[in-house]
Protein backbone atom coordinates (compact mmCIF):
# COMPACT_ATOMS: atom_id res chain seq x y z
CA UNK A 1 8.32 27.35 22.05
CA UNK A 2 5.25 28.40 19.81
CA UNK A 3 3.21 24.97 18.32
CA UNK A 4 5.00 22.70 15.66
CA UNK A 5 3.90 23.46 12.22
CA UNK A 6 0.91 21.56 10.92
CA UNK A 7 3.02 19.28 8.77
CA UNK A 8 5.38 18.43 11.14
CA UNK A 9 2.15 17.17 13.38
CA UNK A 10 1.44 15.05 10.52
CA UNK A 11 4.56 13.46 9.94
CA UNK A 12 4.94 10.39 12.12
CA UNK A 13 4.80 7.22 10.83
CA UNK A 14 3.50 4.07 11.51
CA UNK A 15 -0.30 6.55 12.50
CA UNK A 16 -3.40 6.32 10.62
CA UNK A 17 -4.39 9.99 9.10
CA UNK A 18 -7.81 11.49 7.30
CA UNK A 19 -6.28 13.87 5.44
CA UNK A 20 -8.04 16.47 3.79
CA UNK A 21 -7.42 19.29 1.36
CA UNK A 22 -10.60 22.16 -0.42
CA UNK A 23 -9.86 24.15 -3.00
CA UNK A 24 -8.68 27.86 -2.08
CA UNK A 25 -11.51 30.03 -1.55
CA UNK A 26 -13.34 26.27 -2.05
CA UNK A 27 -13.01 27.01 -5.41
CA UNK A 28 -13.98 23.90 -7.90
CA UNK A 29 -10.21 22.82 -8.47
CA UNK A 30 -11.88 19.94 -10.85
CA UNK A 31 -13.90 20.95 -13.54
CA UNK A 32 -14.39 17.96 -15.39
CA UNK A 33 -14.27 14.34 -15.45
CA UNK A 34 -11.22 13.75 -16.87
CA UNK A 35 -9.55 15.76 -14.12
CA UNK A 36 -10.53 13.62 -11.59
CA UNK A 37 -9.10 10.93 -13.44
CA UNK A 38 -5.76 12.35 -13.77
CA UNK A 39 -6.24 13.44 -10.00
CA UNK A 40 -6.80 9.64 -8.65
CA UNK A 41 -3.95 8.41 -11.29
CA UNK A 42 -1.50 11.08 -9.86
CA UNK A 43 -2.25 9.64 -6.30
CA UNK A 44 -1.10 6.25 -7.60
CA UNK A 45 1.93 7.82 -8.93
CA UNK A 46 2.89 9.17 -5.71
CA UNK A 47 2.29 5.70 -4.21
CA UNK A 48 5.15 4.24 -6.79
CA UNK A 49 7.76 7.48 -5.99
CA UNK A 50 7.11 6.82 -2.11
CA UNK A 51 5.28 3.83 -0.96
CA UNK A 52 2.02 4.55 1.25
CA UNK A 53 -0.66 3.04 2.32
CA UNK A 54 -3.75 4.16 1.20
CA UNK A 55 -6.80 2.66 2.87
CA UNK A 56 -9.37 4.82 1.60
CA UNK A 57 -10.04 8.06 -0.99
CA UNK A 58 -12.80 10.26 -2.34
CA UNK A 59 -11.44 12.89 -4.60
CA UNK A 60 -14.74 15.54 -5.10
CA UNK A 61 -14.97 18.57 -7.34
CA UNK A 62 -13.74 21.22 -5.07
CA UNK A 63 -11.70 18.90 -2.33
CA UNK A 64 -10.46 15.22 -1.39
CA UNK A 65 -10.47 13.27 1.58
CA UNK A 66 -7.79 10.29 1.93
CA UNK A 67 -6.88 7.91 4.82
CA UNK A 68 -3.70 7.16 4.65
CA UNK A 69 -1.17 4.75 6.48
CA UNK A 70 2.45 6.12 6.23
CA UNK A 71 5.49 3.68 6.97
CA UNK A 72 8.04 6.49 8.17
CA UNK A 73 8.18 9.62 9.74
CA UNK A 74 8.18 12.37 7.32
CA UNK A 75 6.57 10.00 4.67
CA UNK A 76 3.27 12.23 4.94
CA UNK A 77 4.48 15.52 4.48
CA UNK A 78 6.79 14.38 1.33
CA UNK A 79 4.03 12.56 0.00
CA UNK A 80 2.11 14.77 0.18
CA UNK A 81 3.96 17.78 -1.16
CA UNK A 82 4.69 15.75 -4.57
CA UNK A 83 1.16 14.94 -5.30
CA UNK A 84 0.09 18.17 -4.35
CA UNK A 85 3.10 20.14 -6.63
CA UNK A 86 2.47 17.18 -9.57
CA UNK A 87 -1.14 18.32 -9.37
CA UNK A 88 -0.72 21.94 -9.93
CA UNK A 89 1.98 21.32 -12.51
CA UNK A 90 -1.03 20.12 -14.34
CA UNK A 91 -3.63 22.48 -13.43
CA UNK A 92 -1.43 25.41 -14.40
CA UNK A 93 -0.58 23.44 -17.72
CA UNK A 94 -4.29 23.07 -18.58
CA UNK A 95 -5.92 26.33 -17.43
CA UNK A 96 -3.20 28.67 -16.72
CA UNK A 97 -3.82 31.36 -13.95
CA UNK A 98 -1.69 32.23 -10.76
CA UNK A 99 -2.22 32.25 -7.43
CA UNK A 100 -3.54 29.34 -5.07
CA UNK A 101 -4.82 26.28 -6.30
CA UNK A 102 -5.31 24.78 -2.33
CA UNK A 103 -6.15 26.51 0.45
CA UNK A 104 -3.04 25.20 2.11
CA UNK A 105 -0.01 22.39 1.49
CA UNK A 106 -3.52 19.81 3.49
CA UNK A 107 -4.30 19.00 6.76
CA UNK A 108 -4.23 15.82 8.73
CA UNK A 109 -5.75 14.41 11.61
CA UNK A 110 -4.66 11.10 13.57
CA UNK A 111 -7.27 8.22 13.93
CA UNK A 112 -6.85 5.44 16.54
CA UNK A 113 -7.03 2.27 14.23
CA UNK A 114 -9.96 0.17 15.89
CA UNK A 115 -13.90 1.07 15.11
CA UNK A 116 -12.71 4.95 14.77
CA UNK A 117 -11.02 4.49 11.68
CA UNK A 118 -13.59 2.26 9.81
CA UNK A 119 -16.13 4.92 10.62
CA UNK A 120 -13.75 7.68 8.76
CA UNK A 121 -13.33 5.38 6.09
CA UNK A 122 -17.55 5.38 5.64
CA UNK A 123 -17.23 9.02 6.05
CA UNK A 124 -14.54 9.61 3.16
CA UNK A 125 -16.26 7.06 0.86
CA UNK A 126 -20.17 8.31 1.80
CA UNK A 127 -19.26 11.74 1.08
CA UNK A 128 -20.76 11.97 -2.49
CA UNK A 129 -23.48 10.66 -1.10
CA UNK A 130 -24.02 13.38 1.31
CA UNK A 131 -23.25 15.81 -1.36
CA UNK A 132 -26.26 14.40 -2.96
CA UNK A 133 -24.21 13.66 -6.22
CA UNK A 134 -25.19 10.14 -6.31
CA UNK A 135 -27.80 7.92 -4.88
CA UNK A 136 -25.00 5.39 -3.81
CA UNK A 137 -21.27 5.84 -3.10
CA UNK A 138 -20.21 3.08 -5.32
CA UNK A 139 -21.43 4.81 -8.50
CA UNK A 140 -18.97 7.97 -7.59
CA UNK A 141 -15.71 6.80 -9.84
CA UNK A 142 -13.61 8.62 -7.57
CA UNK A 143 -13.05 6.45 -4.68
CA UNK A 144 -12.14 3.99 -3.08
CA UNK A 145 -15.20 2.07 -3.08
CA UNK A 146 -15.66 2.95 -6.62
CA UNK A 147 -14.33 1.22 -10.31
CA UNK A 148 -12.65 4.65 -11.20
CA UNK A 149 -8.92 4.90 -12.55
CA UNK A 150 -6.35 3.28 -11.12
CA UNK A 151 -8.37 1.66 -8.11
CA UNK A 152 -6.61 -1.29 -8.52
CA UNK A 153 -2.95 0.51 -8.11
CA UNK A 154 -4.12 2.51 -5.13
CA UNK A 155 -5.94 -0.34 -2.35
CA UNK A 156 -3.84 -3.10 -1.29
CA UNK A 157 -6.63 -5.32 0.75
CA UNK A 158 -4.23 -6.53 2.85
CA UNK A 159 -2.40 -3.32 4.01
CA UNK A 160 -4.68 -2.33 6.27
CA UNK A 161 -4.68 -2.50 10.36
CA UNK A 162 -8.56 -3.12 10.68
CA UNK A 163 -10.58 -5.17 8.05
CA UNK A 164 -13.53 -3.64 6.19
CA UNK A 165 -16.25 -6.44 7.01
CA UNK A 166 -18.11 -8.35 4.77
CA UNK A 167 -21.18 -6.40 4.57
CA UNK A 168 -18.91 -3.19 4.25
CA UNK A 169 -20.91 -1.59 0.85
CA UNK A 170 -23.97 -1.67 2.96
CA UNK A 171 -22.10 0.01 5.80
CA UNK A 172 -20.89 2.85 3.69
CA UNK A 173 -24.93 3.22 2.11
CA UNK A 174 -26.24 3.71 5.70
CA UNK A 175 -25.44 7.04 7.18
CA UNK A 176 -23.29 7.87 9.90
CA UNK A 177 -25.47 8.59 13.55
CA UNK A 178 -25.57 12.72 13.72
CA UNK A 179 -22.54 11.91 16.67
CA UNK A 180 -20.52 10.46 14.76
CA UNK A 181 -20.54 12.65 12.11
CA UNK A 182 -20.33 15.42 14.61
CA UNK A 183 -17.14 14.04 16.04
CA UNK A 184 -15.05 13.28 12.50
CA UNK A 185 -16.11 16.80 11.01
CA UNK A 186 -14.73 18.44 14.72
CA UNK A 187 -11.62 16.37 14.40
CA UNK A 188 -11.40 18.33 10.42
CA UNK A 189 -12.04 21.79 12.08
CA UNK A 190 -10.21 21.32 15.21
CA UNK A 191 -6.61 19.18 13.99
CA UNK A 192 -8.40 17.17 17.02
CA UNK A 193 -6.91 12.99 16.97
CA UNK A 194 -10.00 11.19 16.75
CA UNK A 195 -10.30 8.07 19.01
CA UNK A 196 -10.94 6.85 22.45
CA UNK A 197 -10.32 9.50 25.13
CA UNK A 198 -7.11 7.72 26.38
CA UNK A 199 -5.45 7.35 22.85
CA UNK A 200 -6.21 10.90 21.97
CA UNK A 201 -4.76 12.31 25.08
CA UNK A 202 -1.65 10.22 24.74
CA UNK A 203 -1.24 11.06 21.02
CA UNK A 204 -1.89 14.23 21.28
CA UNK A 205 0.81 14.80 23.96
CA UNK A 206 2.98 12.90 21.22
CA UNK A 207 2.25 14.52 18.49
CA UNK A 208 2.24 18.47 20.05
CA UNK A 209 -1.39 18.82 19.38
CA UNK A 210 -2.95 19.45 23.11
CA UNK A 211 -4.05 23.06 21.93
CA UNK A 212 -6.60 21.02 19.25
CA UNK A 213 -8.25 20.06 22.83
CA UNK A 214 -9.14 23.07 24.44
CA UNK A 215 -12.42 24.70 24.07
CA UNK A 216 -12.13 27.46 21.59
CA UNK A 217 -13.17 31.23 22.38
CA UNK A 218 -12.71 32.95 25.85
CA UNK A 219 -12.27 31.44 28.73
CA UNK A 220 -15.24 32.01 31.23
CA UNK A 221 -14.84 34.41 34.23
CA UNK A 222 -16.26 33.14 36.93
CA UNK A 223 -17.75 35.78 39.62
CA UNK A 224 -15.88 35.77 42.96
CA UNK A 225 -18.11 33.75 45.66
């Protein structure tokens, strides 16, 4: 049997994913502030056709990040598919064109929900930050940690299986140690489930994802001794 399609990977509920879709050739897929608007307020909309939890977002100009919390299996992939159709809908009605407006339907990657997760959720909301396109993440609208659209529709405090602490904003201003950034943007290129070593071998045997383990390239061949 050949590997199980990326969506179906990302389809089991009750899992904490960073989920992540770039513009097709990273094209810019928003070109101006009121896109991003409609963007975050067509996230909420999905949220009130089929309930998720969102725990965190940064939508940027040529890709998002989300972490998301889905109730049921196959919430992800449906969820996903009508924000991502609702949002090209739009872009086609406002700037016309054919061909790709993703790179891909998005892909998502499992977190274990202890100190892994929080430190996705400062990577999703630092981005702009790292982008250089603010000074601090709470001035970018378009997230969670910002006063953008629709904020209040998206984050439900409470629906969340690890508590941002109290001192969170100054979390999210400090950045990430070069190994932990190292590890979440491996976990993006790889499909790899990020936690500890024991949760990530046991979901990815769940989840059919043991080939996002393996070292990539050739194997080595050793010389006979």
């Amino acid at each position: 049997m050949g590997d199980m399609p990326r969506t179906a990977r990302a389809s089991v509920g009750g899992i904490c994913y960073h989920v992540v879709n770039r513009g097709n050739n990273r094209a810019e897929v928003f070109h101006k502030p009121e896109d991003l608007d409609a963007f975050v307020s067509t996230i909420a909309d999905a949220c009130e056709y089929r309930p998720m939890r969102v725990l965190a977002y940064c939508v940027m100009p040529n890709h998002f990040h989300m972490v998301l919390w889905p109730l049921h299996d196959g919430d992800l992939s449906r969820w996903m598919q009508w924000l991502l159709t609702a949002h090209v809908r739009r872009y086609r009605r406002d700037y016309g064109g054919s061909g790709h407006v993703w790179e891909g339907r998005f892909r998502g990657f499992p977190i274990e929900p202890d100190d892994h997760l929080l430190r996705v959720m400062r990577y999703v909301e630092s981005n702009p930050v790292r982008a250089k396109l603010v000074k601090r993440a709470e001035e970018w609208r378009w997230s969670s940690l910002g006063y953008g659209p629709d904020r209040t529709r998206l984050l439900k405090p409470d629906a969340a299986p690890i508590k941002r602490s109290r001192n969170w904003l100054q979390k999210v201003n400090t950045p990430l140690s070069p190994a932990d950034l190292q590890r979440i943007r491996q976990s993006v290129m790889r499909g790899t489930p990020l936690g500890t070593d024991p949760w990530v071998q046991a979901t990815a045997a769940r989840l059919g994802l043991e080939s996002s383990l393996r070292p990539r390239g050739r194997p080595r061949i050793h010389p006979k001794t």
